[in-house]
Protein backbone atom coordinates (compact mmCIF):
# COMPACT_ATOMS: atom_id res chain seq x y z
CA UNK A 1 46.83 112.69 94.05
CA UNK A 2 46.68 116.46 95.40
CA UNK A 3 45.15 119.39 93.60
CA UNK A 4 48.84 120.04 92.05
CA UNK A 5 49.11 116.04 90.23
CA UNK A 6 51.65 114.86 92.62
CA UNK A 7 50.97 111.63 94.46
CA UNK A 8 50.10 111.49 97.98
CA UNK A 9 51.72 108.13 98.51
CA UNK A 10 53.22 104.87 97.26
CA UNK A 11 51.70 102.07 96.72
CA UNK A 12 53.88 98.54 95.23
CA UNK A 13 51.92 95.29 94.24
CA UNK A 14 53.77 91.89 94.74
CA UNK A 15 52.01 88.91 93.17
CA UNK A 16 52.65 85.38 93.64
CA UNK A 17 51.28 81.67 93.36
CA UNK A 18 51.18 78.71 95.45
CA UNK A 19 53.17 76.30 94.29
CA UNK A 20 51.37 72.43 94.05
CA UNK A 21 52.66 69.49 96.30
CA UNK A 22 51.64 66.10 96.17
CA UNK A 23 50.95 64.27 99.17
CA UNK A 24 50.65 68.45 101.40
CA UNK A 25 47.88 66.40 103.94
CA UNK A 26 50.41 63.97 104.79
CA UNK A 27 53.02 66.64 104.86
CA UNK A 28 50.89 68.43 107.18
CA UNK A 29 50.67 65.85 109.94
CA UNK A 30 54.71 64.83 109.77
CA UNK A 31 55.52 68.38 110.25
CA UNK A 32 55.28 70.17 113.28
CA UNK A 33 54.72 73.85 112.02
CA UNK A 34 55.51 75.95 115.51
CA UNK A 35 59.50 74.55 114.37
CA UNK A 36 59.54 75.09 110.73
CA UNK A 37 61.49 78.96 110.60
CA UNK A 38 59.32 81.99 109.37
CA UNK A 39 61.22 81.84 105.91
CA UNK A 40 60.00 78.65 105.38
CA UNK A 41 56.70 79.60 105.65
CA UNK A 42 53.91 81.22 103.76
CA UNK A 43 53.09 83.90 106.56
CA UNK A 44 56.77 85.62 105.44
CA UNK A 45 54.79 87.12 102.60
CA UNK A 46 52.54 88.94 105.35
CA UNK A 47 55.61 90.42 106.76
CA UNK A 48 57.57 91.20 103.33
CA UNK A 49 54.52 92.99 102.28
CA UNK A 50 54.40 95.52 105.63
């Protein structure tokens, strides 16, 4: 806030969860992640958040 009460930037908050699998070991090894798309992924949260 500046000396006048108006805000010096903007901030948003996203939250989320991880959601359970069964069986997300065995998942791991049948899937090979460099091919699974970026929207697939948990990492798109890194970009939706820049």
């Amino acid at each position: 806030m500046t000396l006048q009460g108006l805000p010096q930037r903007l901030c948003t908050l996203k939250f989320w969860k991880r959601s359970k699998l069964k069986g997300t070991n065995a998942l791991k090894r049948s899937i090979n992640a460099t091919r699974v798309p970026i929207e697939q992924k948990e990492s798109i949260r890194w970009l939706q958040n820049v």
